[in-house]
C-alpha atoms as a PDB file:
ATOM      1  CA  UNK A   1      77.475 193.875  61.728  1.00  0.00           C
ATOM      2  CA  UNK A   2      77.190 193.656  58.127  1.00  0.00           C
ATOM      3  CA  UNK A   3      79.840 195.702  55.714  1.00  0.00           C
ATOM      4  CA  UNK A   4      76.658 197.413  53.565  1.00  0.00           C
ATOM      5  CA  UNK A   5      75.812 200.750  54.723  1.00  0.00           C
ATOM      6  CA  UNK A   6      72.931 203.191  53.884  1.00  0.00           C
ATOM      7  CA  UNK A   7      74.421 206.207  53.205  1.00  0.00           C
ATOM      8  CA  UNK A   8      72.381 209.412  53.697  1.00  0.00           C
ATOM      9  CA  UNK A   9      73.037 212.004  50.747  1.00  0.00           C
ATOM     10  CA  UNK A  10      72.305 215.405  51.095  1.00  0.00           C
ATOM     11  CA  UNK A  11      70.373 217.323  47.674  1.00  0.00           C
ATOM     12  CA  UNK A  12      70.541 221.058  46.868  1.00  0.00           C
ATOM     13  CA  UNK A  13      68.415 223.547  47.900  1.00  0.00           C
ATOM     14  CA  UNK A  14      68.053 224.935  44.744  1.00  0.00           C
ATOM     15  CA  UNK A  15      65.014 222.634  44.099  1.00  0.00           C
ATOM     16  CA  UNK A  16      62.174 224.239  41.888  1.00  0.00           C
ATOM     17  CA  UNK A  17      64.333 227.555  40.832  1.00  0.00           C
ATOM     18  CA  UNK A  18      63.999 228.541  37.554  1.00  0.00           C
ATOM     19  CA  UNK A  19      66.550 228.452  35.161  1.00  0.00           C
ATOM     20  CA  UNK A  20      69.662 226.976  34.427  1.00  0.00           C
ATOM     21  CA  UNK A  21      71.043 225.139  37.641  1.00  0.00           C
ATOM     22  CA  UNK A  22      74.834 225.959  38.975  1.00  0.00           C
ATOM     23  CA  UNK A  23      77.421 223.246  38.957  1.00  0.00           C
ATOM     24  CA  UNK A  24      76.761 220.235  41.287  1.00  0.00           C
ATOM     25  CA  UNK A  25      80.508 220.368  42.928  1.00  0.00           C
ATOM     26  CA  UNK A  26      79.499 223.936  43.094  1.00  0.00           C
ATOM     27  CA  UNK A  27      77.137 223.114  46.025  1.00  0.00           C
ATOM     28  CA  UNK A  28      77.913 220.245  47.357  1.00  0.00           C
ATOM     29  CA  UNK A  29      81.571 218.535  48.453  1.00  0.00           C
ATOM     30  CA  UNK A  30      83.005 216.598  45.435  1.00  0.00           C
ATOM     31  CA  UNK A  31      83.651 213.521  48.001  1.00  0.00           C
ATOM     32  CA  UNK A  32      80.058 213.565  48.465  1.00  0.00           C
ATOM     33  CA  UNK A  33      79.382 213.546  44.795  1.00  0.00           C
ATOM     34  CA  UNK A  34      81.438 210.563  44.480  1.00  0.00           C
ATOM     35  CA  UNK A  35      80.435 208.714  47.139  1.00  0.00           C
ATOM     36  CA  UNK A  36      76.482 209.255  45.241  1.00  0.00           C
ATOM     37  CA  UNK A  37      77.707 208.310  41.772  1.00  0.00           C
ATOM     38  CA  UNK A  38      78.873 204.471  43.105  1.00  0.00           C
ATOM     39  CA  UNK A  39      75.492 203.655  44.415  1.00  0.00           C
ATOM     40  CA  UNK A  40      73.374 201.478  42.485  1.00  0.00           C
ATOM     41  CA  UNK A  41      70.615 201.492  45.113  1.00  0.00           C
ATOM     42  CA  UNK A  42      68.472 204.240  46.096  1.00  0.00           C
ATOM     43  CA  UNK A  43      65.665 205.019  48.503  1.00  0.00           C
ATOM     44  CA  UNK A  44      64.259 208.593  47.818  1.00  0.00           C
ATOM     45  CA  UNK A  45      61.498 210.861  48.362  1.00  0.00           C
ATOM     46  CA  UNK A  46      60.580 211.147  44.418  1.00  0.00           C
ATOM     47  CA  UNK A  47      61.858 209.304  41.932  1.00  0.00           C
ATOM     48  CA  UNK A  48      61.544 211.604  39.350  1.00  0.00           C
ATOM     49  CA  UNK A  49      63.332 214.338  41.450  1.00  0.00           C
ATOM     50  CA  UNK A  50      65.948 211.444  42.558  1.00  0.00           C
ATOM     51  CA  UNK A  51      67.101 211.180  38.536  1.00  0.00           C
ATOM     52  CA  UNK A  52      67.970 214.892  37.676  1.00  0.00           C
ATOM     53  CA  UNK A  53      69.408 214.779  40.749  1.00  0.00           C
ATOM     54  CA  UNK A  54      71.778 211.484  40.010  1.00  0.00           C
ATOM     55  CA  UNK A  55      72.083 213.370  36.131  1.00  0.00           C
ATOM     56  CA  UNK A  56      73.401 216.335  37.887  1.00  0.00           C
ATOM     57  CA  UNK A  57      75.663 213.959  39.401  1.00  0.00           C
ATOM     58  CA  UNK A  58      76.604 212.273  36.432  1.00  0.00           C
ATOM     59  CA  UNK A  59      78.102 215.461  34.988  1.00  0.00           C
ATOM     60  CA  UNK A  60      80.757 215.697  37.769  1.00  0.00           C
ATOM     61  CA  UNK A  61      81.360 212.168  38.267  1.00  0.00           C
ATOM     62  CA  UNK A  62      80.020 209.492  35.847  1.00  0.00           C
ATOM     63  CA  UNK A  63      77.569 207.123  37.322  1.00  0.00           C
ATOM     64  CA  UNK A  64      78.932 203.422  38.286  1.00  0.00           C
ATOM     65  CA  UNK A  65      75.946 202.479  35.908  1.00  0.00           C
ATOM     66  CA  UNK A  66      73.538 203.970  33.460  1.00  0.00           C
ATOM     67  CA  UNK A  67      70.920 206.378  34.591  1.00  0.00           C
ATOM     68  CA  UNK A  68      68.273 203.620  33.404  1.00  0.00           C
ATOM     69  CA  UNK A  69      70.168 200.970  35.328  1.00  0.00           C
ATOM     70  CA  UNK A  70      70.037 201.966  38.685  1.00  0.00           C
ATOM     71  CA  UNK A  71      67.341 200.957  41.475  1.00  0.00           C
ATOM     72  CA  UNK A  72      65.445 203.348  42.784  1.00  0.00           C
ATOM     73  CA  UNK A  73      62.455 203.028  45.398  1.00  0.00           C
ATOM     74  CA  UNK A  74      60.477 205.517  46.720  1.00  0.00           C
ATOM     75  CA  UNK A  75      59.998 205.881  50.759  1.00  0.00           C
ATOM     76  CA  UNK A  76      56.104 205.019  51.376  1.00  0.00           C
ATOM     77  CA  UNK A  77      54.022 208.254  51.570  1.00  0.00           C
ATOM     78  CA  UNK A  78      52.964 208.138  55.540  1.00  0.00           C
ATOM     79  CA  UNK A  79      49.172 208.249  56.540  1.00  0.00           C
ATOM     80  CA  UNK A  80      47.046 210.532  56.924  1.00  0.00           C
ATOM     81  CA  UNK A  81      46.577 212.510  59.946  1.00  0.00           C
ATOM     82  CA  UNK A  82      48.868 209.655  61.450  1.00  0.00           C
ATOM     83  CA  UNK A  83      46.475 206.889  61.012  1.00  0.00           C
ATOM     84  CA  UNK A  84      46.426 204.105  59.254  1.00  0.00           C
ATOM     85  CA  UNK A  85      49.475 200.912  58.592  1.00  0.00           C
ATOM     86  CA  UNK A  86      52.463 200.983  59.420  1.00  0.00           C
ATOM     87  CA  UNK A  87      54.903 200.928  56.356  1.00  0.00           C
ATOM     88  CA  UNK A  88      57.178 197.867  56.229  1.00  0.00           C
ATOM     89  CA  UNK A  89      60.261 199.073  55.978  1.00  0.00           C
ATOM     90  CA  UNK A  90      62.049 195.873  55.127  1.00  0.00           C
ATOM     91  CA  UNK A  91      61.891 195.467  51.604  1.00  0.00           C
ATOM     92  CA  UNK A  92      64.034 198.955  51.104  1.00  0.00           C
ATOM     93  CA  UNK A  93      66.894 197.652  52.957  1.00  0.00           C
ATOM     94  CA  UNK A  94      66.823 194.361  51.245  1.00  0.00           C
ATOM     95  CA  UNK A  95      69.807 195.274  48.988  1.00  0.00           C
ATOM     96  CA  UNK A  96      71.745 195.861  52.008  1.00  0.00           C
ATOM     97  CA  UNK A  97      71.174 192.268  53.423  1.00  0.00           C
ATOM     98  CA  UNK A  98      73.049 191.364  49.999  1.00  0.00           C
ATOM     99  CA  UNK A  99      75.891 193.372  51.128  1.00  0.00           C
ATOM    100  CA  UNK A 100      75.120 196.302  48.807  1.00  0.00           C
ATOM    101  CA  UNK A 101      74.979 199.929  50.002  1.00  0.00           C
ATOM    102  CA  UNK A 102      72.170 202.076  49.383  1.00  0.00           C
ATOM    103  CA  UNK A 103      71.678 206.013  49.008  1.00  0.00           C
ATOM    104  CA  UNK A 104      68.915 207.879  51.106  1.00  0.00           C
ATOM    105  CA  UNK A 105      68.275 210.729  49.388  1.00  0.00           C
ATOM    106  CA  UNK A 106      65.393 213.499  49.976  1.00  0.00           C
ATOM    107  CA  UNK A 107      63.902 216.175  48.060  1.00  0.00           C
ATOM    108  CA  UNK A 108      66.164 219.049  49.260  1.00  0.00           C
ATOM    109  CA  UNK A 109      68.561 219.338  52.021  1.00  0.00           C
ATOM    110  CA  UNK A 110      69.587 216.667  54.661  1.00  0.00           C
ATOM    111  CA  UNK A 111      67.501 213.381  54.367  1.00  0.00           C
ATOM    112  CA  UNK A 112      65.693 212.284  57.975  1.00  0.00           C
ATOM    113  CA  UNK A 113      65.938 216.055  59.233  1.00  0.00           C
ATOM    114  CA  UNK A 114      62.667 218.025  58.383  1.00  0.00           C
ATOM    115  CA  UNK A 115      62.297 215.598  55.513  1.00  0.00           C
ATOM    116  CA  UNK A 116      60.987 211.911  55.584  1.00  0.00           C
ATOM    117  CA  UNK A 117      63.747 209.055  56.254  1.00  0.00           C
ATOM    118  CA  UNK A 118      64.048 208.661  59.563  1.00  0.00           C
ATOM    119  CA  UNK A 119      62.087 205.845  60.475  1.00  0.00           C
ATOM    120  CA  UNK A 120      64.145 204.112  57.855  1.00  0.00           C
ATOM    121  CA  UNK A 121      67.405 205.012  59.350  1.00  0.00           C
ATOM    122  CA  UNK A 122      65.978 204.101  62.498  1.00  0.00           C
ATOM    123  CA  UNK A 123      65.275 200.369  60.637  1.00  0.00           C
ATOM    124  CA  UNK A 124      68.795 200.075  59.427  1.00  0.00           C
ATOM    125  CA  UNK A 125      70.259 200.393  62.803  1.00  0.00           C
ATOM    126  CA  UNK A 126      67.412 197.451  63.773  1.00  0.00           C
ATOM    127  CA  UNK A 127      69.202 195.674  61.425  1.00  0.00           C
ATOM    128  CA  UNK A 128      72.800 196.147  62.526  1.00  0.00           C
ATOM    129  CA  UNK A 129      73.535 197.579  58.974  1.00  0.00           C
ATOM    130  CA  UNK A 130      76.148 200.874  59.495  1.00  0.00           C
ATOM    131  CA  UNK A 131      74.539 204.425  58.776  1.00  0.00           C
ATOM    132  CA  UNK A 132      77.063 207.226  57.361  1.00  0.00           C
ATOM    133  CA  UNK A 133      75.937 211.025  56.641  1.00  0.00           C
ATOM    134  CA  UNK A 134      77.675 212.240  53.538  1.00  0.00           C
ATOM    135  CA  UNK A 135      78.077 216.580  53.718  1.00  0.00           C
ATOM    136  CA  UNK A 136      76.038 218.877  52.588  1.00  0.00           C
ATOM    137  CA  UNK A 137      73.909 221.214  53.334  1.00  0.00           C
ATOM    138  CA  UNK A 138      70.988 221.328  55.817  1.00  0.00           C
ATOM    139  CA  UNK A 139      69.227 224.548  55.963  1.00  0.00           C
ATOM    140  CA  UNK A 140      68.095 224.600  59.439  1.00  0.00           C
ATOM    141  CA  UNK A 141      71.572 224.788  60.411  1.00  0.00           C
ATOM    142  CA  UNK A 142      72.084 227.254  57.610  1.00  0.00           C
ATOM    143  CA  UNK A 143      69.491 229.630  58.843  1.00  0.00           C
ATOM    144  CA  UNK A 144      70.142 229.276  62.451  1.00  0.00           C
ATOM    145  CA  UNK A 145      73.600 230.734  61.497  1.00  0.00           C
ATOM    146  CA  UNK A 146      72.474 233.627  59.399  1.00  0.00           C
ATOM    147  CA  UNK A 147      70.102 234.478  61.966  1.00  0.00           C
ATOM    148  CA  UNK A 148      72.682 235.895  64.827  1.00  0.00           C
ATOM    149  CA  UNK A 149      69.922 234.281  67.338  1.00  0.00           C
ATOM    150  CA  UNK A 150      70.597 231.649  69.672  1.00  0.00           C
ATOM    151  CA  UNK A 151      72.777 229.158  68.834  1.00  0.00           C
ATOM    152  CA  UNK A 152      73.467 227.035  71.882  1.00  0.00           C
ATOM    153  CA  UNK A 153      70.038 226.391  72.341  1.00  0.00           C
ATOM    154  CA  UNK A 154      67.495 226.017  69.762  1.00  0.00           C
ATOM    155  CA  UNK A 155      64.604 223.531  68.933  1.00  0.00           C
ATOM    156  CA  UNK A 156      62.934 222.150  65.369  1.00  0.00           C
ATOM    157  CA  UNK A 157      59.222 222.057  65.910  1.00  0.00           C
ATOM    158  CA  UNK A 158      58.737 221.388  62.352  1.00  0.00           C
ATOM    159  CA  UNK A 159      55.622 222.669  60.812  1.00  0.00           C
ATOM    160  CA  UNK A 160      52.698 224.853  62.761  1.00  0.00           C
ATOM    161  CA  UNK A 161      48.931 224.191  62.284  1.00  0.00           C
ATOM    162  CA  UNK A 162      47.324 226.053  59.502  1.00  0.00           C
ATOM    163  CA  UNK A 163      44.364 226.696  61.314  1.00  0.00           C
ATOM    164  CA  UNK A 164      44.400 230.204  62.825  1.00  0.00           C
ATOM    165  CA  UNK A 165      43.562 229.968  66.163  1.00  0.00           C
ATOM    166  CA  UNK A 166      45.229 226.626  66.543  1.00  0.00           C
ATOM    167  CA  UNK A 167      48.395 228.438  64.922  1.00  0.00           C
ATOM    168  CA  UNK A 168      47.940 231.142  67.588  1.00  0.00           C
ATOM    169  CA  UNK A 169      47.968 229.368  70.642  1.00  0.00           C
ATOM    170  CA  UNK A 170      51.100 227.215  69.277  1.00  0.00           C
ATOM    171  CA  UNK A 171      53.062 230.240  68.262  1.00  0.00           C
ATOM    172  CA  UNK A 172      52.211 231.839  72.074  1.00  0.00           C
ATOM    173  CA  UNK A 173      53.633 228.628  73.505  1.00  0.00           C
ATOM    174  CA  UNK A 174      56.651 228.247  72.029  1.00  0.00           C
ATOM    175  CA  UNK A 175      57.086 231.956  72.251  1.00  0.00           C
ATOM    176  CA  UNK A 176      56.515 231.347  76.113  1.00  0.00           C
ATOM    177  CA  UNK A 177      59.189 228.499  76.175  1.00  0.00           C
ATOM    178  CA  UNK A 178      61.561 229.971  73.922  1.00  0.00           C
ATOM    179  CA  UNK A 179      61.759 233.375  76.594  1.00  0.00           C
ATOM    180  CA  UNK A 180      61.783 230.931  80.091  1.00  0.00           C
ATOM    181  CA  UNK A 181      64.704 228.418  77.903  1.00  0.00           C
ATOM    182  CA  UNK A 182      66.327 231.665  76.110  1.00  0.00           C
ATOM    183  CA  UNK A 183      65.860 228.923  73.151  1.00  0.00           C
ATOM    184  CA  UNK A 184      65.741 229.724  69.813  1.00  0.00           C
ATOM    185  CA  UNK A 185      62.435 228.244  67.784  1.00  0.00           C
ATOM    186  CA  UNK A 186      62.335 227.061  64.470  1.00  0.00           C
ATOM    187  CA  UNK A 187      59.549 226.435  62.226  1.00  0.00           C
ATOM    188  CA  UNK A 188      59.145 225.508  58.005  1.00  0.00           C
ATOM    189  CA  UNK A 189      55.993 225.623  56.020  1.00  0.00           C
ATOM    190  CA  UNK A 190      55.207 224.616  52.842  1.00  0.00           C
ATOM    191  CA  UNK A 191      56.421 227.330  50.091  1.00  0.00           C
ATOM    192  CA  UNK A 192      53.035 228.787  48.878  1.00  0.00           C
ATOM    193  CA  UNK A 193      52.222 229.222  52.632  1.00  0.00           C
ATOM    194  CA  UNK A 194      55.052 231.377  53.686  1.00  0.00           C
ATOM    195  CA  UNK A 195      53.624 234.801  53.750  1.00  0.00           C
ATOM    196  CA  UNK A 196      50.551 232.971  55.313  1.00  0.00           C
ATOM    197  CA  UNK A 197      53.196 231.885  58.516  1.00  0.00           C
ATOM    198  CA  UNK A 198      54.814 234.981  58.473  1.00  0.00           C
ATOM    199  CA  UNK A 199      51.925 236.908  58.950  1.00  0.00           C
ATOM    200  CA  UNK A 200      50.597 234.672  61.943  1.00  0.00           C
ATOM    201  CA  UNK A 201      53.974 234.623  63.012  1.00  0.00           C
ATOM    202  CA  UNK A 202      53.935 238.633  63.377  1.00  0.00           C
ATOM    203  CA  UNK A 203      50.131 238.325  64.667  1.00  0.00           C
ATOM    204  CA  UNK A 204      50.639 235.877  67.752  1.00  0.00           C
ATOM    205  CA  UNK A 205      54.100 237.080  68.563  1.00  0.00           C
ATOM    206  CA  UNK A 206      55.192 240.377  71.145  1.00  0.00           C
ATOM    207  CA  UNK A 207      56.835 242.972  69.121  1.00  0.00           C
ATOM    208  CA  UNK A 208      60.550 242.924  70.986  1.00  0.00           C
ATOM    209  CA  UNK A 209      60.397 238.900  70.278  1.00  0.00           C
ATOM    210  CA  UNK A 210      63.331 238.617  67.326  1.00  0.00           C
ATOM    211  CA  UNK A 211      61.888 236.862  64.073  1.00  0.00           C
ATOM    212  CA  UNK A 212      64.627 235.969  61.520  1.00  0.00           C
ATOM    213  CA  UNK A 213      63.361 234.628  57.963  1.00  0.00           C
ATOM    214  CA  UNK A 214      65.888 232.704  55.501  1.00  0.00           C
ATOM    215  CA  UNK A 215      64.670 231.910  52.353  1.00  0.00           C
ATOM    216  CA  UNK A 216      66.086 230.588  48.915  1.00  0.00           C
ATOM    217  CA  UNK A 217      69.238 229.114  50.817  1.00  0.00           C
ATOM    218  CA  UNK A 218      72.049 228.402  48.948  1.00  0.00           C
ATOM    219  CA  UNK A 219      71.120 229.969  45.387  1.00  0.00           C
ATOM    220  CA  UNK A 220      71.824 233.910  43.926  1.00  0.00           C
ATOM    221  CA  UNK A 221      68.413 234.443  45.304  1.00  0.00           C
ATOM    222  CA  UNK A 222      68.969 233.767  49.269  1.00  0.00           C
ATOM    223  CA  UNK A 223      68.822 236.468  52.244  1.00  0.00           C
ATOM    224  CA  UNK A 224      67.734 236.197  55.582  1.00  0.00           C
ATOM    225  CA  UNK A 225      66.295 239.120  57.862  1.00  0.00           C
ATOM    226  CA  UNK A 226      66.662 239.285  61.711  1.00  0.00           C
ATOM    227  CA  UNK A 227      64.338 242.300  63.405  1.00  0.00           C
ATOM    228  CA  UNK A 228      62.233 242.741  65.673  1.00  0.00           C
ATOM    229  CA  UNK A 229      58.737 241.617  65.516  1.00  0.00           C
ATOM    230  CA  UNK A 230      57.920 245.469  65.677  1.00  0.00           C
ATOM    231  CA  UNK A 231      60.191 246.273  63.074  1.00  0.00           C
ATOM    232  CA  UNK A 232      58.654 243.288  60.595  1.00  0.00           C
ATOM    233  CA  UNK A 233      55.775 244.873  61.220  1.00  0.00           C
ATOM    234  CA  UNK A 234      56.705 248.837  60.267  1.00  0.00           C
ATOM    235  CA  UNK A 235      58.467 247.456  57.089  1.00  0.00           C
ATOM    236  CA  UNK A 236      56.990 244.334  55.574  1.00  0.00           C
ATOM    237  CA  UNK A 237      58.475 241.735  53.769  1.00  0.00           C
ATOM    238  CA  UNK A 238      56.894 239.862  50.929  1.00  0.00           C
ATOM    239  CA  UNK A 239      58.039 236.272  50.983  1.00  0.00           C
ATOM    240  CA  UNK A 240      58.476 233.771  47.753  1.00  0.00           C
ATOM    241  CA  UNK A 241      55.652 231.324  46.927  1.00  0.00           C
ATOM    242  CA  UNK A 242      58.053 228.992  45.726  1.00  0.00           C
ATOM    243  CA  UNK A 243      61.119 228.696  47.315  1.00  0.00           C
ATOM    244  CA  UNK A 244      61.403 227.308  50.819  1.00  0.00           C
ATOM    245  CA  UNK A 245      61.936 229.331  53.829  1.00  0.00           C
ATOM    246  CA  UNK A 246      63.133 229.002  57.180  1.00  0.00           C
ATOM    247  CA  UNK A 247      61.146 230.918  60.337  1.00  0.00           C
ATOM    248  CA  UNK A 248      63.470 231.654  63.797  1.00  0.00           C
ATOM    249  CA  UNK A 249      62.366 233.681  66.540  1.00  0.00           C
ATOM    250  CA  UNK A 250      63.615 234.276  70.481  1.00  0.00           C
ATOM    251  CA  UNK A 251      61.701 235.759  72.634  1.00  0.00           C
ATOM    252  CA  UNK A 252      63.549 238.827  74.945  1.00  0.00           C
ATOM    253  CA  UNK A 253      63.546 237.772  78.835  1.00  0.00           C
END
């Protein structure tokens, strides 16, 4: 097995908040931080996100080399509705073959969980290249603490459909499951569609089912509500349009 590693670093979850940002070390371990500012290879989600990230970086611990220096690839958008070619993966792990490490890095959060990277993890270990997770925060894990719901069994099923009735008879399935598993569901959606979930969460869902909503994780601005779907529904919540949120529910037995 070769000595070059990808290394997957976690990002804030402060993306797209307005105003000044905290401290880096503030959020993130300082042994992660340093382990980002030696890489001089990067696959990320966007590059232009990538570089205030690695500036952000910079501040704490200067960068091995300049800003303008460093190499930094973007992960191929995947296809549309699932169709369509397969990306090749192999020219973003070609700096490892050369027995340089690269970064993973993602838009928020942990890269390869509920955020794209995985299949190139997945080509690494093809490869026989070593894969280390740096720490940091992943807000599914995040939520499903805050929540109080359960947290020996629990399942990711990533984002619902946004058509209605589609949406419905999803929701009523994994409601279904979650009460014959006593498993704990959860779901994301894309930030200006939150209140949009929520309310076909509180629509397709029976009102002693528990819903728990975490949004704006790790910033001033985070909370997270746990009540029952007949409680949501007596006092409403009005969700952000621009901070990501995380969606939990368990259905009673």
């Amino acid at each position: 097995m070769s000595s070059a590693r990808l290394f997957l670093v976690p990002n804030t979850l402060d993306f797209g908040i307005a105003g000044e940002p905290a401290p880096l070390d503030d959020l993130l371990p300082r042994s992660t931080l340093r382990e980002a500012a030696r890489l001089s290879h990067w696959v990320v989600e966007n590059a232009k996100t990538a570089r205030a990230f690695l500036k952000r970086v910079d501040a704490v611990f200067p960068l091995a080399q300049p800003l303008q220096s460093l190499q930094i690839q973007e992960l191929p958008r995947p296809p549309k509705g699932g169709k369509g070619p397969v990306p090749d993966w192999k020219p973003l792990l070609a700096p490892l073959r050369t027995g340089q490490d690269v970064g993973l890095l993602s838009e928020a959060g942990l890269p390869a969980v509920a955020d794209p990277g995985s299949q190139l993890v997945a080509a690494a270990h093809r490869e026989g290249f070593g894969v280390v997770t740096l720490s940091g925060s992943s807000s599914l894990v995040l939520a499903l603490a805050a929540s109080g719901l359960q947290g020996q069994s629990f399942a990711f099923v990533g984002y619902l459909p946004q058509d209605a009735a589609a949406r419905l008879a999803r929701v009523k399935e994994l409601e279904q499951r979650s009460r014959r598993e006593m498993q704990t569901q959860l779901a994301i959606e894309t930030p200006y569609r939150n209140q949009a979930l929520l309310d076909g969460l509180l629509q397709a869902l029976q009102g002693e089912t528990l819903l728990s909503v975490s949004a704006s994780l790790c910033t001033p601005l985070a909370w997270t509500r746990t009540a029952r779907v007949a409680d949501w529904k007596r006092q409403p919540s009005t969700l952000p349009t621009d901070q990501p949120a995380i969606f939990s529910w368990l259905a009673s037995g």
